[in-house]
Protein backbone atom coordinates (compact mmCIF):
# COMPACT_ATOMS: atom_id res chain seq x y z
CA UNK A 1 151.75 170.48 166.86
CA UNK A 2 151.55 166.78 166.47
CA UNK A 3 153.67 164.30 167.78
CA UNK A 4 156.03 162.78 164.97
CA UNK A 5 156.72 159.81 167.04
CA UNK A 6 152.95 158.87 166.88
CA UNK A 7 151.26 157.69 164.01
CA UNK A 8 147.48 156.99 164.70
CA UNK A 9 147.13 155.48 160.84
CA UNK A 10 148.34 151.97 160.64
CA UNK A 11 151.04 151.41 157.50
CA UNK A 12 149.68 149.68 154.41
CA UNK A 13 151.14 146.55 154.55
CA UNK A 14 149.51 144.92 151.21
CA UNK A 15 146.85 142.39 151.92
CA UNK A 16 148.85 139.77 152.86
CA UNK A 17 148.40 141.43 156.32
CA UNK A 18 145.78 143.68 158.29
CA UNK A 19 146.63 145.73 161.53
CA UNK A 20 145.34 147.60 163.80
CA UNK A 21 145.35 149.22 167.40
CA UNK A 22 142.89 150.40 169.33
CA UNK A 23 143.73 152.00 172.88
CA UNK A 24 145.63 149.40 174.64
CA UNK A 25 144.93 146.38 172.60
CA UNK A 26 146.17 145.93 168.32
CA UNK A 27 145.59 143.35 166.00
CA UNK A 28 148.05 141.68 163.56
CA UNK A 29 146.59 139.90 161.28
CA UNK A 30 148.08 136.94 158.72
CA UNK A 31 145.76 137.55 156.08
CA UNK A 32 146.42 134.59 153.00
CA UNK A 33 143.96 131.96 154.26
CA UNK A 34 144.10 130.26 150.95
CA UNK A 35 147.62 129.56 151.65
CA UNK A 36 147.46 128.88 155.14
CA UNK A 37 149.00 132.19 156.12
CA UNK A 38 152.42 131.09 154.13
CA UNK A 39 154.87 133.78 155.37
CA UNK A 40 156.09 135.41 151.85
CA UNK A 41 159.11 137.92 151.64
CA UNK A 42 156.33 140.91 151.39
CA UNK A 43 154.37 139.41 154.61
CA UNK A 44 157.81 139.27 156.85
CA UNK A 45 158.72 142.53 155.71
CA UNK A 46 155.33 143.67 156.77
CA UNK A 47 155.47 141.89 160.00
CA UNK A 48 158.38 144.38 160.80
CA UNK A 49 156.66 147.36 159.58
CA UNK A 50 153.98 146.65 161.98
CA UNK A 51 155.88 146.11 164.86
CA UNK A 52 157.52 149.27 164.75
CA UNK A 53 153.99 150.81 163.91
CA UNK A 54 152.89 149.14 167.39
CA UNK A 55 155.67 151.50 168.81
CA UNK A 56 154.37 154.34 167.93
CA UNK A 57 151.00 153.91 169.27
CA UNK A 58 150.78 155.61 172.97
CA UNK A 59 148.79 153.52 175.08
CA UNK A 60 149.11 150.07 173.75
CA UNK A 61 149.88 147.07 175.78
CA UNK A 62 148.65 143.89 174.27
CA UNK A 63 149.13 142.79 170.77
CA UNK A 64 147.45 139.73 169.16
CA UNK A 65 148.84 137.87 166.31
CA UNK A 66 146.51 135.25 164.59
CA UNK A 67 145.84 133.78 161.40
CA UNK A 68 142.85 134.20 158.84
CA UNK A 69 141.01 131.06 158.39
CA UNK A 70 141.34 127.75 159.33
CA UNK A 71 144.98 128.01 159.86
CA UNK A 72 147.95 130.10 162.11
CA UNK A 73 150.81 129.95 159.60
CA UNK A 74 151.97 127.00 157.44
CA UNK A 75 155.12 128.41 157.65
CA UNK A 76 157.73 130.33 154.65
CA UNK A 77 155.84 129.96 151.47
CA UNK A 78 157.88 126.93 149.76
CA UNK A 79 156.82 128.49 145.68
CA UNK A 80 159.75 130.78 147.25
CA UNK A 81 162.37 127.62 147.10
CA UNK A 82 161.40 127.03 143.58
CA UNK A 83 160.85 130.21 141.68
CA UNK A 84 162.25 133.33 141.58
CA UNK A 85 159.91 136.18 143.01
CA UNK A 86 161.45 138.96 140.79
CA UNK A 87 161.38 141.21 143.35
CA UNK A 88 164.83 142.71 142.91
CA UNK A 89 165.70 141.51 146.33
CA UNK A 90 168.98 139.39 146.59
CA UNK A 91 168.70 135.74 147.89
CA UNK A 92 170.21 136.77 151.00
CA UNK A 93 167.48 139.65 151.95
CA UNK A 94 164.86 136.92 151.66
CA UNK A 95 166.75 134.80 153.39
CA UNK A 96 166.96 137.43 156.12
CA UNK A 97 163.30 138.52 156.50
CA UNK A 98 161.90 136.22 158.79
CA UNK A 99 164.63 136.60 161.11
CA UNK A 100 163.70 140.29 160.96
CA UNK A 101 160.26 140.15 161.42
CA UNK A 102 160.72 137.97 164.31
CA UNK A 103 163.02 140.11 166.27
CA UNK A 104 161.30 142.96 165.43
CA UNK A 105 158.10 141.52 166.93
CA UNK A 106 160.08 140.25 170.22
CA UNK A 107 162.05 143.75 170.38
CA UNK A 108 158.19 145.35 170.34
CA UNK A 109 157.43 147.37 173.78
CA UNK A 110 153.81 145.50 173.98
CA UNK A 111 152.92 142.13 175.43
CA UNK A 112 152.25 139.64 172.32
CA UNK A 113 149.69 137.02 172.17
CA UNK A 114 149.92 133.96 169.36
CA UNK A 115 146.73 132.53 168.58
CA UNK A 116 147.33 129.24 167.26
CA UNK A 117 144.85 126.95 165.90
CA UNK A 118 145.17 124.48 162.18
CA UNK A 119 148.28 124.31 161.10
CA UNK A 120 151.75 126.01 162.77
CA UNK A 121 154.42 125.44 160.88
CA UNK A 122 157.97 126.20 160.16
CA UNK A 123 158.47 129.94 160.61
CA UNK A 124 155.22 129.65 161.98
CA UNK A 125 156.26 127.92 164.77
CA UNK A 126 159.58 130.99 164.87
CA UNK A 127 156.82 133.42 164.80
CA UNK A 128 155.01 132.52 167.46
CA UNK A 129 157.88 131.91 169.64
CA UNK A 130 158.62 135.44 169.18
CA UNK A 131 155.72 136.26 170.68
CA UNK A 132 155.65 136.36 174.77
CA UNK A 133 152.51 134.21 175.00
CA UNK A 134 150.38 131.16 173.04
CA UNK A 135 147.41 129.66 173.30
CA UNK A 136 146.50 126.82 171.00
CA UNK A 137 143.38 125.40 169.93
CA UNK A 138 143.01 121.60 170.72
CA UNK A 139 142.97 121.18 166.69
CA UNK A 140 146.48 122.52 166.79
CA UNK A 141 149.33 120.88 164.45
CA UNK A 142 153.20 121.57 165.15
CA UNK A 143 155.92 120.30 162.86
CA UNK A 144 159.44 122.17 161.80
CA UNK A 145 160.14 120.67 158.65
CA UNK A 146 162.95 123.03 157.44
CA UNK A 147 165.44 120.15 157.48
CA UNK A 148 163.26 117.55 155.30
CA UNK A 149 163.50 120.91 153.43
CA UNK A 150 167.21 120.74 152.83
CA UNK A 151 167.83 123.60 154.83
CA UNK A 152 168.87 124.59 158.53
CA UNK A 153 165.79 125.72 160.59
CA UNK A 154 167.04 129.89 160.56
CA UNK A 155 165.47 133.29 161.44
CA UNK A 156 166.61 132.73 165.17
CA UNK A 157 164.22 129.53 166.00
CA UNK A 158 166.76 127.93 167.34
CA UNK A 159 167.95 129.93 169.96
CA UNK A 160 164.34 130.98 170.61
CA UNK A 161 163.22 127.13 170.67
CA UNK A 162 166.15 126.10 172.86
CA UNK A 163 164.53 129.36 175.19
CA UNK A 164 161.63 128.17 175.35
CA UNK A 165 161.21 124.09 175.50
CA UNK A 166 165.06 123.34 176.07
CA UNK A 167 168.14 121.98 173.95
CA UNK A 168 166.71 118.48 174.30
CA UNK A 169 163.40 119.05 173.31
CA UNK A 170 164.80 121.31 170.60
CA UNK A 171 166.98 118.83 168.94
CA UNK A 172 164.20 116.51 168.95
CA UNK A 173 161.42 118.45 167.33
CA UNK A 174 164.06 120.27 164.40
CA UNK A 175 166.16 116.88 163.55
CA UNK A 176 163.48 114.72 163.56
CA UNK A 177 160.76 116.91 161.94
CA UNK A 178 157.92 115.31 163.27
CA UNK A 179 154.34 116.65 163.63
CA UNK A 180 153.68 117.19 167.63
CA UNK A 181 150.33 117.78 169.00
CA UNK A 182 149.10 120.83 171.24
CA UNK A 183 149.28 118.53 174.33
CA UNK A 184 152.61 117.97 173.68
CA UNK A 185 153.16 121.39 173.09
CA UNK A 186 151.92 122.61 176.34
CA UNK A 187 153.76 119.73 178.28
CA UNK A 188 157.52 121.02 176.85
CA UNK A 189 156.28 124.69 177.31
CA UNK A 190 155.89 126.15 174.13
CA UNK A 191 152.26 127.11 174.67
CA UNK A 192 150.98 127.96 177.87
CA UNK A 193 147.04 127.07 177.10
CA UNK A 194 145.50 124.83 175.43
CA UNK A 195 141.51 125.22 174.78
CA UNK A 196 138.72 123.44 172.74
CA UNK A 197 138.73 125.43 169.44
CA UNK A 198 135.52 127.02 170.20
CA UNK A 199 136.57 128.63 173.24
CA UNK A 200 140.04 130.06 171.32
CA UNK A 201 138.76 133.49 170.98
CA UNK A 202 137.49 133.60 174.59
CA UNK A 203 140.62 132.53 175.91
CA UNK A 204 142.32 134.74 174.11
CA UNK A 205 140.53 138.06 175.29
CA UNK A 206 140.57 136.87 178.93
CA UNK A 207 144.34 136.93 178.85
CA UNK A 208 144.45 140.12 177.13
CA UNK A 209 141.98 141.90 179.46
CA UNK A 210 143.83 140.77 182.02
CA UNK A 211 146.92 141.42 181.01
CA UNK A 212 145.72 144.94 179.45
CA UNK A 213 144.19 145.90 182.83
CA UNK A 214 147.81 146.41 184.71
CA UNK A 215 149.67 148.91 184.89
CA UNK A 216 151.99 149.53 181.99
CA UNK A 217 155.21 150.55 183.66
CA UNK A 218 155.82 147.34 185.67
CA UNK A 219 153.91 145.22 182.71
CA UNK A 220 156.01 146.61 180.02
CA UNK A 221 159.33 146.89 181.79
CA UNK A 222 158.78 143.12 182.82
CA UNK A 223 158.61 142.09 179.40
CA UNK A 224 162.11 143.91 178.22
CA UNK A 225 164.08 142.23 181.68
CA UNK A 226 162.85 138.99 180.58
CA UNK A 227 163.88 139.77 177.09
CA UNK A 228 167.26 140.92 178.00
CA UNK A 229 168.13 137.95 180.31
CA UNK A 230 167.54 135.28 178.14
CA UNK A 231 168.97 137.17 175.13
CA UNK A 232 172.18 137.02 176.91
CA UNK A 233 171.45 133.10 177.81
CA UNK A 234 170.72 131.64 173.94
CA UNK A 235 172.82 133.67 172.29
CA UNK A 236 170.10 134.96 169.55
CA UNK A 237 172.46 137.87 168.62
CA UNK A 238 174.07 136.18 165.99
CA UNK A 239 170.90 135.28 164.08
CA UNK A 240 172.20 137.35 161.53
CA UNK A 241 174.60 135.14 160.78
CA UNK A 242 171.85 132.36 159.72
CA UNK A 243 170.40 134.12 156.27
CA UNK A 244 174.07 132.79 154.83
CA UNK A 245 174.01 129.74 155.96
CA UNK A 246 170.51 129.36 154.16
CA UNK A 247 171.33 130.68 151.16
CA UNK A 248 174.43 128.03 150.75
CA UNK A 249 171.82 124.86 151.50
CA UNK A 250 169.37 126.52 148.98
CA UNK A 251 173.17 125.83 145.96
CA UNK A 252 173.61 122.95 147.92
CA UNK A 253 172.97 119.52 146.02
CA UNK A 254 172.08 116.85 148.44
CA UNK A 255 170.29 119.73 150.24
CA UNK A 256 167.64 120.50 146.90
CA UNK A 257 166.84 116.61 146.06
CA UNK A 258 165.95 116.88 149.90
CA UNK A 259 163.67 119.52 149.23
CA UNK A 260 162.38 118.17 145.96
CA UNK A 261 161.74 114.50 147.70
CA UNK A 262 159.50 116.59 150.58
CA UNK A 263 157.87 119.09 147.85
CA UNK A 264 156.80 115.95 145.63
CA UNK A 265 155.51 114.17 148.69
CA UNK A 266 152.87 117.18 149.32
CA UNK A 267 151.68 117.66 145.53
CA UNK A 268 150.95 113.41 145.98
CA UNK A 269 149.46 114.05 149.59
């Protein structure tokens, strides 16, 4: 009889994303290129189908997320600020789905890998930090712009930034908005590498070799003590409480002329 915990067939998660596993080692794949990998509702909802897909798969330790073309993620997909997706969802589920996907990809059982290279933005930059290691190409670009955006940066970046790189750093990077380069990333600790953007792939598959070549017990169970520590030291339980908060700056009216100043300035870029 087969086991009902394990399904071998990966989900269909629309084309917005492609994944895969094979023996230890999957694949998650942002798959809009032509917008940069913009995180829509239907691609953060798939982001936590797939994670719990990666939990079914016996064997697998590695994961590697990475983005389709020339870019990582340019973060939420701003047409959602602006039009109404008719999707029947209510503005508080959207709200909520990137703080989903991104605890369902840190609450996964496998080691994850962010390959970074063009543009990480945003909930790009939340995505990756869910993920328990990044390496960036040197043509890396970092920039949280959610507040030139008229809204708070949510779906548990905060805690997960202050985690990672410190309050200070934190408060510098989300208040300030500005772009900061992979060097700079490496130096606070949000990356660990940094590599010419021809060696990014080869990078990338030495760490996971490595990493897939131990023992999964002590690997695996590392992973989850690290995760429950510093769960307990930032706090990131009440992420929940965020999606509200976002949906009041999205009535908010200083908080839109914010967002239609910074929209404007990228149709003129």
């Amino acid at each position: 009889m087969a086991d009902p915990s394990h399904d071998a067939h990966p989900p269909d998660l629309g084309p917005g994303l492609r994944v895969s596993a094979d023996g230890p080692v999957g694949s998650l794949v942002l798959n809009r290129p032509d917008k940069l990998n913009a995180l829509s509702t239907d691609v953060l909802f798939g982001i936590e189908a797939a994670a719990r897909w990666f939990d079914t798969q016996r064997g697998l330790k590695v994961v590697v997320l990475w983005g389709e073309g020339s870019s990582f993620s340019a973060g939420a997909d701003v047409a959602g600020f602006v039009t109404d997706p008719g999707d029947g969802l209510t503005a508080r589920d959207r709200a909520d789905a990137g703080r989903r996907a991104a605890d369902a990809l840190e609450a996964m059982a496998a080691i994850t890998v962010a390959r970074i290279q063009g543009h990480c933005i945003g909930g790009g930059v939340v995505i990756a930090s869910a993920c328990d290691f990044r390496i960036a190409a040197d043509d890396a670009s970092f920039s949280i712009p959610e507040i030139d955006l008229g809204i708070p940066l949510a779906w548990g970046g905060i805690p997960r930034l202050i985690r990672e790189i410190g309050a200070a750093a934190t408060r510098d990077l989300v208040m300030t908005c500005r772009r900061f380069d992979p060097v700079e990333a490496r130096e606070i600790g949000f990356v660990q590498r940094v590599v010419p953007e021809p060696d990014l792939d080869v990078a990338v598959e030495a760490l996971v070799t490595q990493l897939a070549g131990k023992a999964a017990l002590p690997l695996l169970s590392t992973k989850a003590h690290i995760n429950a520590t510093t769960s307990q030291m930032t706090g990131q339980g009440r992420g929940w409480m965020e999606a509200d908060t976002l949906v009041t700056a999205l009535h908010d009216e200083e908080s839109r002329e914010a967002a239609n100043r910074y929209l404007q300035g990228l149709a003129e870029r």
